[in-house]
PDB file of N, CA and C in Angstrom:
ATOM      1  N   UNK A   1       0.841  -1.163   0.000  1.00  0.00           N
ATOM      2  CA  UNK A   1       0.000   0.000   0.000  1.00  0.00           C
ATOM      3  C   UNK A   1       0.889   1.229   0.000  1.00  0.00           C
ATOM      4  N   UNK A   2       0.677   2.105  -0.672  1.00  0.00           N
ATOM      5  CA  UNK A   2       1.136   3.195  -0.846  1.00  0.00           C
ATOM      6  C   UNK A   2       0.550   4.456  -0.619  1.00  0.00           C
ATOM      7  N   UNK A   3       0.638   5.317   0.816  1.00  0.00           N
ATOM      8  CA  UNK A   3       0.144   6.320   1.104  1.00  0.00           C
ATOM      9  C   UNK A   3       1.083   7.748   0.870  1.00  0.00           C
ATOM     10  N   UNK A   4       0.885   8.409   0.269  1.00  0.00           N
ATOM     11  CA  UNK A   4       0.962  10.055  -0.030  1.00  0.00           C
ATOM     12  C   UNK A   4       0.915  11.222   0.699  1.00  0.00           C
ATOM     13  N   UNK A   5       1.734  11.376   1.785  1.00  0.00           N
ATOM     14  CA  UNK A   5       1.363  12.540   2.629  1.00  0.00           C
ATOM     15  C   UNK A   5       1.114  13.681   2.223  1.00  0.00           C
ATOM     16  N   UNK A   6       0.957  14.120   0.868  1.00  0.00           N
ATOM     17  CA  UNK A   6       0.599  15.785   0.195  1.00  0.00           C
ATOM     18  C   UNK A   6      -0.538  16.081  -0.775  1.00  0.00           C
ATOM     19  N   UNK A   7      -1.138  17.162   0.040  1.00  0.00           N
ATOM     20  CA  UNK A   7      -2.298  17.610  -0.924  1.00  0.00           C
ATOM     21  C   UNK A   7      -2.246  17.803  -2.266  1.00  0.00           C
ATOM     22  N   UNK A   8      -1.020  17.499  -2.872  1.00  0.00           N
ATOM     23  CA  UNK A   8      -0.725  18.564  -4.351  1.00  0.00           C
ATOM     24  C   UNK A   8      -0.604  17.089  -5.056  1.00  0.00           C
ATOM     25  N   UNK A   9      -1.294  16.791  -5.921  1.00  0.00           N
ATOM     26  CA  UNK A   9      -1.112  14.980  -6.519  1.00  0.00           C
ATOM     27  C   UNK A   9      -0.156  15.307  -7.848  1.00  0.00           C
ATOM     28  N   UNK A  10       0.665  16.675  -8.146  1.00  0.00           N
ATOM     29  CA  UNK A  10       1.730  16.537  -8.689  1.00  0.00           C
ATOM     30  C   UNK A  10       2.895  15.886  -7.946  1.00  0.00           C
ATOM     31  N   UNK A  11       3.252  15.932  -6.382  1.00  0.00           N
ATOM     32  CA  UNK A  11       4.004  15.266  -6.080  1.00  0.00           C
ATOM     33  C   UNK A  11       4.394  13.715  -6.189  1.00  0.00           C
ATOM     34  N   UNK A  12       3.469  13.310  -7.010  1.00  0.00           N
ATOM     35  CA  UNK A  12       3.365  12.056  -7.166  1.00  0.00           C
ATOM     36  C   UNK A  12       3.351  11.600  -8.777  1.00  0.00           C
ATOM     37  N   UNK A  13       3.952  11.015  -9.556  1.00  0.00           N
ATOM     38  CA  UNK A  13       3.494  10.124 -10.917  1.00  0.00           C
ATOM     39  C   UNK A  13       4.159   8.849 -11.140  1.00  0.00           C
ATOM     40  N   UNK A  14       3.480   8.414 -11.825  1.00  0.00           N
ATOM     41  CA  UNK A  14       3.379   6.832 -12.200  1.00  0.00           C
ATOM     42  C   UNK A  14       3.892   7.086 -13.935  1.00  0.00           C
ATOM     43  N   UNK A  15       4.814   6.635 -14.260  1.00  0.00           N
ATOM     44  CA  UNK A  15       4.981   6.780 -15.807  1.00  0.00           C
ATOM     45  C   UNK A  15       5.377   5.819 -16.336  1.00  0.00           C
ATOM     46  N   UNK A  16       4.980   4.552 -17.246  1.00  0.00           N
ATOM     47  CA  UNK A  16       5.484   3.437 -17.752  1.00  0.00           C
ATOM     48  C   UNK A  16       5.709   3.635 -19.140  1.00  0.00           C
ATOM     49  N   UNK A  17       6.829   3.412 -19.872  1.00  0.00           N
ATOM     50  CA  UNK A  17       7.324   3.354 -20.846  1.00  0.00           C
ATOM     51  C   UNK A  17       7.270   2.345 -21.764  1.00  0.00           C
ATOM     52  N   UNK A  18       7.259   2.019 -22.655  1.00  0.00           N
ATOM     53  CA  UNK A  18       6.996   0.840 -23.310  1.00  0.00           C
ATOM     54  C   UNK A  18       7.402   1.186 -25.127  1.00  0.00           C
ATOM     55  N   UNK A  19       7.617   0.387 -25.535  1.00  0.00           N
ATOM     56  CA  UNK A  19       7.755   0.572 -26.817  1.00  0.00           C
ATOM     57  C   UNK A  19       6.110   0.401 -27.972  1.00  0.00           C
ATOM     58  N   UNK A  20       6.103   1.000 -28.654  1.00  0.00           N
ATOM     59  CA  UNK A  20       4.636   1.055 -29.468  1.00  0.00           C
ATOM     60  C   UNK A  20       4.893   0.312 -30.616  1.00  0.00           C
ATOM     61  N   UNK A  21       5.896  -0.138 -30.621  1.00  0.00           N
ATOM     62  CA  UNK A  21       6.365  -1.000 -32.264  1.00  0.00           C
ATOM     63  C   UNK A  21       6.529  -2.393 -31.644  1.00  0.00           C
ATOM     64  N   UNK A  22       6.429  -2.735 -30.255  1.00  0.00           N
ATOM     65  CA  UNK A  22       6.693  -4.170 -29.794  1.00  0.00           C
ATOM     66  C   UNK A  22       5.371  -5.207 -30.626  1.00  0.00           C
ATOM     67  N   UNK A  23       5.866  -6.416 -30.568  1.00  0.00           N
ATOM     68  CA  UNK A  23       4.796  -7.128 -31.233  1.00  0.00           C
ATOM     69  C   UNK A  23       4.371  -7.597 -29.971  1.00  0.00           C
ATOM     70  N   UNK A  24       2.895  -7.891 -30.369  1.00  0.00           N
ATOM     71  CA  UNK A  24       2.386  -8.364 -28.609  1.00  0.00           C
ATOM     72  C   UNK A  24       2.583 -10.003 -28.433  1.00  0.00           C
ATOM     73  N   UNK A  25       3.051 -10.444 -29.332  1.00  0.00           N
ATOM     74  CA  UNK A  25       3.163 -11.728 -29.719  1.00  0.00           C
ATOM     75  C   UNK A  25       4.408 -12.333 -28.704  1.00  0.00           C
ATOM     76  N   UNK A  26       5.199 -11.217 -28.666  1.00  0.00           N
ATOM     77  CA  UNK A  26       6.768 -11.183 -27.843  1.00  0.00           C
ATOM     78  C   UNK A  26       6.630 -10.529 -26.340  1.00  0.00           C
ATOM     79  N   UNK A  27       7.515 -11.150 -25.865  1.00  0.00           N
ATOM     80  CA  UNK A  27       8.045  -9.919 -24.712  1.00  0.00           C
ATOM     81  C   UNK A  27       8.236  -8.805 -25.173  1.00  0.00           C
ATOM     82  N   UNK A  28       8.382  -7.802 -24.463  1.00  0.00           N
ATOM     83  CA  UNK A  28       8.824  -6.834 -24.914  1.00  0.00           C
ATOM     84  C   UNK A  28       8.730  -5.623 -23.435  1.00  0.00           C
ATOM     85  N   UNK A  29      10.331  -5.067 -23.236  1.00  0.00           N
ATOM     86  CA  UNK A  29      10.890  -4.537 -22.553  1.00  0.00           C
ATOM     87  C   UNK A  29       9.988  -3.250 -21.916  1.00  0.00           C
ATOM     88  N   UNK A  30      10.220  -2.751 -21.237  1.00  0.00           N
ATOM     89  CA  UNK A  30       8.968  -1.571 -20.389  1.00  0.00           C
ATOM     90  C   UNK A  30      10.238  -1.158 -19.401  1.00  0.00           C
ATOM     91  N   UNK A  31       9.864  -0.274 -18.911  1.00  0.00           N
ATOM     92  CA  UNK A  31      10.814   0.823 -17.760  1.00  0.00           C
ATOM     93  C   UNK A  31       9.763   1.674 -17.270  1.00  0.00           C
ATOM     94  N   UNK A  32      10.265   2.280 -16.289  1.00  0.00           N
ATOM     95  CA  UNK A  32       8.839   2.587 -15.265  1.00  0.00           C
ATOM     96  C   UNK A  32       9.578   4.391 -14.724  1.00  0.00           C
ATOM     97  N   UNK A  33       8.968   5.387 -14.220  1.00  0.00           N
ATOM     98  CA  UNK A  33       9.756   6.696 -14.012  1.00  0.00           C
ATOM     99  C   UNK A  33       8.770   7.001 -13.025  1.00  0.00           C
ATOM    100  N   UNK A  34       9.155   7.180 -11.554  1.00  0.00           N
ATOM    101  CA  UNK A  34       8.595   7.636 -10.782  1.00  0.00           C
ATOM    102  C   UNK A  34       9.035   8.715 -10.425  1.00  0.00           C
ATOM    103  N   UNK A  35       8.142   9.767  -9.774  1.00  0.00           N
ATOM    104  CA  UNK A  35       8.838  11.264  -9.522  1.00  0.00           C
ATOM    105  C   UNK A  35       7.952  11.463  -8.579  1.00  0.00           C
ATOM    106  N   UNK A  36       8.375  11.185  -7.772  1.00  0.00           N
ATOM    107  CA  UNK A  36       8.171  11.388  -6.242  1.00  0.00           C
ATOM    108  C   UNK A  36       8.853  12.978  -5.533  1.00  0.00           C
ATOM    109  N   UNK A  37       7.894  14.022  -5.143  1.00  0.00           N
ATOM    110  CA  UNK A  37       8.612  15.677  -4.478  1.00  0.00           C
ATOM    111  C   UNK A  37       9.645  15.519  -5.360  1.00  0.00           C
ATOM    112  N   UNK A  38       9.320  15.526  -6.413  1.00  0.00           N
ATOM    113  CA  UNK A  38       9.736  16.507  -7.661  1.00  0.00           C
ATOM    114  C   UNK A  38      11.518  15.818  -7.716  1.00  0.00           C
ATOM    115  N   UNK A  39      11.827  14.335  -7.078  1.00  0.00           N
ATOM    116  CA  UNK A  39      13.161  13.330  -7.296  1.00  0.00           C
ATOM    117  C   UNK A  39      12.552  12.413  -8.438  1.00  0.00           C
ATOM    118  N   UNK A  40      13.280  11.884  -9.329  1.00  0.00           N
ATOM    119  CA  UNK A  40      12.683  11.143 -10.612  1.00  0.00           C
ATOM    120  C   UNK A  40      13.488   9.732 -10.122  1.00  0.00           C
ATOM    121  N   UNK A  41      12.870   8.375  -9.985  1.00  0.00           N
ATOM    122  CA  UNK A  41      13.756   7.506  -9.953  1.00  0.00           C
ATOM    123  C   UNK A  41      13.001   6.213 -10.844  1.00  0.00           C
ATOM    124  N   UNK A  42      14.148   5.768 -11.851  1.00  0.00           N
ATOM    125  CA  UNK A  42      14.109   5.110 -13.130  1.00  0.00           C
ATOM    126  C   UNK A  42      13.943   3.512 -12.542  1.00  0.00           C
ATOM    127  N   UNK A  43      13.701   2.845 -12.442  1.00  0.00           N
ATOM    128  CA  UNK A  43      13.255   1.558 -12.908  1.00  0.00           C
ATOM    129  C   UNK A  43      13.481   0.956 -14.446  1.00  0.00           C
ATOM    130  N   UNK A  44      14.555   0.596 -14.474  1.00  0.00           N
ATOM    131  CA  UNK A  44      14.954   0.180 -15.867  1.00  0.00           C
ATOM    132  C   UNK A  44      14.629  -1.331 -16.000  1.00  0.00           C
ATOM    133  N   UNK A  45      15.572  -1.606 -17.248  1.00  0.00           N
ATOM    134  CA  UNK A  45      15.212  -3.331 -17.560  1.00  0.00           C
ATOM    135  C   UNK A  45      15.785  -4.033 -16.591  1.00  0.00           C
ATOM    136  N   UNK A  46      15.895  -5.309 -16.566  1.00  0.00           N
ATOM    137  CA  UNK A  46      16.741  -6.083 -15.880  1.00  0.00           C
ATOM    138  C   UNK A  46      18.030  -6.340 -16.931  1.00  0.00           C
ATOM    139  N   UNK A  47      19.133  -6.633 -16.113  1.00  0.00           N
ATOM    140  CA  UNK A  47      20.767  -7.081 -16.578  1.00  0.00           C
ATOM    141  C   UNK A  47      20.844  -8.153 -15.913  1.00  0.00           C
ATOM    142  N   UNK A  48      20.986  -9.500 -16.328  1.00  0.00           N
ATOM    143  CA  UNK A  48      21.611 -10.245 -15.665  1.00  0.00           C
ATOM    144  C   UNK A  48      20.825 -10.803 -14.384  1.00  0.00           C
ATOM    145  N   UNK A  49      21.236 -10.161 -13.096  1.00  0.00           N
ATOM    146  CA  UNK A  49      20.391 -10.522 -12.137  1.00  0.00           C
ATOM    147  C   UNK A  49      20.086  -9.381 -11.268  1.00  0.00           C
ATOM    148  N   UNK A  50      20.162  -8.070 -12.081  1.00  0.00           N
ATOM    149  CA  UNK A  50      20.123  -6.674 -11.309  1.00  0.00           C
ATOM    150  C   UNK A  50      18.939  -5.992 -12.257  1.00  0.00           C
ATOM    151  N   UNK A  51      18.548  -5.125 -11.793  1.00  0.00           N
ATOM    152  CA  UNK A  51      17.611  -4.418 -12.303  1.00  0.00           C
ATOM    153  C   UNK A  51      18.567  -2.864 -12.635  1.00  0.00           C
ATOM    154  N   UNK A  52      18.379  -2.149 -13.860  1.00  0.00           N
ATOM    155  CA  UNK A  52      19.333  -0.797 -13.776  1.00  0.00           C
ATOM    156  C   UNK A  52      17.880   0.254 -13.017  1.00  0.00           C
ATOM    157  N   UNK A  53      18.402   0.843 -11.742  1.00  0.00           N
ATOM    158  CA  UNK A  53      17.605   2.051 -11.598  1.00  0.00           C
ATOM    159  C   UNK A  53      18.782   3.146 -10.861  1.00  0.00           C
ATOM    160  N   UNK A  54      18.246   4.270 -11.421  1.00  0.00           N
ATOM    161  CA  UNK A  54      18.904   5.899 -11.176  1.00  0.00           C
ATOM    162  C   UNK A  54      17.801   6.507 -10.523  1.00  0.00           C
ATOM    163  N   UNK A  55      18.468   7.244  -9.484  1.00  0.00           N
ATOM    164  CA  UNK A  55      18.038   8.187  -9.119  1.00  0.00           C
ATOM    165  C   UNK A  55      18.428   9.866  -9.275  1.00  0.00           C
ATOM    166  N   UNK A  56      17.655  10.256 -10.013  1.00  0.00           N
ATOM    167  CA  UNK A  56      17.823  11.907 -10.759  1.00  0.00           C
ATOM    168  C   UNK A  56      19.178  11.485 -11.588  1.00  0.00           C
ATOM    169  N   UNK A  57      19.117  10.402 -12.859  1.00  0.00           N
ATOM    170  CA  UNK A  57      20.016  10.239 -13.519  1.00  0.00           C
ATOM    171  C   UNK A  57      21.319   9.384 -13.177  1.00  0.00           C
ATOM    172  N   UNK A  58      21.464   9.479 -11.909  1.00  0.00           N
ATOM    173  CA  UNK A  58      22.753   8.491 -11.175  1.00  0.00           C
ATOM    174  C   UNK A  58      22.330   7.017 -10.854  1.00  0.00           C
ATOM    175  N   UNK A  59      22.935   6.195 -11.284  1.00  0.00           N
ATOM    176  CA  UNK A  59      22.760   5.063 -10.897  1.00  0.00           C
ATOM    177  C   UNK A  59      22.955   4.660  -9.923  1.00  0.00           C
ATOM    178  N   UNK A  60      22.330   3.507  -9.333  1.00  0.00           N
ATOM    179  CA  UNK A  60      22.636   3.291  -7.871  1.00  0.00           C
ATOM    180  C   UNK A  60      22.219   1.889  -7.916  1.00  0.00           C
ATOM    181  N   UNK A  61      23.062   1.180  -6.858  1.00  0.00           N
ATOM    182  CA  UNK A  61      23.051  -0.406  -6.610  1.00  0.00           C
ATOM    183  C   UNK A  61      21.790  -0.188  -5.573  1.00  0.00           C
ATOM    184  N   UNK A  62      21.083  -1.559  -5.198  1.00  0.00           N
ATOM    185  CA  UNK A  62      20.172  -1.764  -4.411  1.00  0.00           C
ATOM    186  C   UNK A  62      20.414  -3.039  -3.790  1.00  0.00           C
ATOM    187  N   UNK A  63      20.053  -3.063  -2.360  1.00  0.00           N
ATOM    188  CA  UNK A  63      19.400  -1.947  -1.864  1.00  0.00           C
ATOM    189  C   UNK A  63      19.859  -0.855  -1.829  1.00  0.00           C
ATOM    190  N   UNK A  64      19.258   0.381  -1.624  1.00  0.00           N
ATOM    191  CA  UNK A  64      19.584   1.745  -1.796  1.00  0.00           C
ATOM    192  C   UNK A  64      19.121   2.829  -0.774  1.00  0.00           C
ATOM    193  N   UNK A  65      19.430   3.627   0.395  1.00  0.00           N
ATOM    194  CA  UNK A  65      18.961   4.124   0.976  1.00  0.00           C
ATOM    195  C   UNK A  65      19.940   5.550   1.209  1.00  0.00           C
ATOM    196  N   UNK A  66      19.038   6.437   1.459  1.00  0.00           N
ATOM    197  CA  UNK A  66      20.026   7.834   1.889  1.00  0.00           C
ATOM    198  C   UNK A  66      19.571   7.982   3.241  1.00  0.00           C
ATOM    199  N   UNK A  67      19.017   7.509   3.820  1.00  0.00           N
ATOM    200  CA  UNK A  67      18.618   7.802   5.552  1.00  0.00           C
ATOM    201  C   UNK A  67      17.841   6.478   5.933  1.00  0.00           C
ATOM    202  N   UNK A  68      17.506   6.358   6.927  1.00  0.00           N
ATOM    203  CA  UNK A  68      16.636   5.620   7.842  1.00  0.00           C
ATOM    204  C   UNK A  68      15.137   5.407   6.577  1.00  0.00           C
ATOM    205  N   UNK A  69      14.748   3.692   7.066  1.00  0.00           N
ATOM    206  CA  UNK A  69      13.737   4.044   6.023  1.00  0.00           C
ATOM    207  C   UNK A  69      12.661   4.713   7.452  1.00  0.00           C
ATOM    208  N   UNK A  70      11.561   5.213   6.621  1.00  0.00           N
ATOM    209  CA  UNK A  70      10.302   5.406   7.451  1.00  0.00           C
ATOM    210  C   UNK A  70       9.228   4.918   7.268  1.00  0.00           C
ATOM    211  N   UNK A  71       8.898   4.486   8.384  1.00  0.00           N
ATOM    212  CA  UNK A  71       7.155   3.637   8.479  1.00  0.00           C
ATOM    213  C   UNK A  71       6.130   4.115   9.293  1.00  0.00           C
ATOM    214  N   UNK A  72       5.201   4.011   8.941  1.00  0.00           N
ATOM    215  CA  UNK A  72       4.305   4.573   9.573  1.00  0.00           C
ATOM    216  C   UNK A  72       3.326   3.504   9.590  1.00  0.00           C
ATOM    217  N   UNK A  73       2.468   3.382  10.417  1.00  0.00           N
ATOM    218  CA  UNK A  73       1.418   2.497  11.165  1.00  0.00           C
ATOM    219  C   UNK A  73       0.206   3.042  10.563  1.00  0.00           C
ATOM    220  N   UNK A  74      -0.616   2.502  10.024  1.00  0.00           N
ATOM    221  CA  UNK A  74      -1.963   2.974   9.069  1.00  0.00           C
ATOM    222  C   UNK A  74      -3.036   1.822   9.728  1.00  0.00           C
ATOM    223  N   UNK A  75      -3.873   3.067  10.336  1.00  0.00           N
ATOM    224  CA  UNK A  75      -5.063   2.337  10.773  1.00  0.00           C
ATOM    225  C   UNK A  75      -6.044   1.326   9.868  1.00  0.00           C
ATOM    226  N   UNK A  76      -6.846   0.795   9.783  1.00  0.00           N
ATOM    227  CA  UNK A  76      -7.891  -0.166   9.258  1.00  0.00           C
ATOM    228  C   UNK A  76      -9.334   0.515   9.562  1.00  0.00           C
ATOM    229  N   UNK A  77     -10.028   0.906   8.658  1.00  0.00           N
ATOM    230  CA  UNK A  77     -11.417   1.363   9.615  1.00  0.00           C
ATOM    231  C   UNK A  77     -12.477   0.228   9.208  1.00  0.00           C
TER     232      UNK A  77
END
């Protein structure tokens, strides 16, 4: 579940990429661009046994963290 702490629903997008010439017959490769408070982080293909994702263009191994993660406790009504 994914909760949003901000009134402004630009802080948030979902963008999937895909090719328009893929045959549907095939696989065919997709990449994903999230931009989360206005940070963009890429979701690329898989390599091997890694996935390529950047954050604001820089690549980065995963797991990946710049601070403490945060959780928060979400009620049930």
């Amino acid at each position: 579940m994914l909760v949003l702490d901000s009134e402004n629903p630009e802080d948030f997008k979902v963008v999937l990429n895909g090719d328009p010439n893929c045959d549907l017959n095939n696989p065919c490769q997709k990449t994903l661009d999230l931009i989360v408070d206005g940070i963009n982080v890429f979701l690329g293909r898989k390599t091997n046994t890694s996935f390529v994702v950047k954050v604001e263009g820089t690549p980065v191994d995963l797991p990946h963290t710049t601070s403490a993660p945060y959780m928060k406790k979400v009620s049930v009504l």
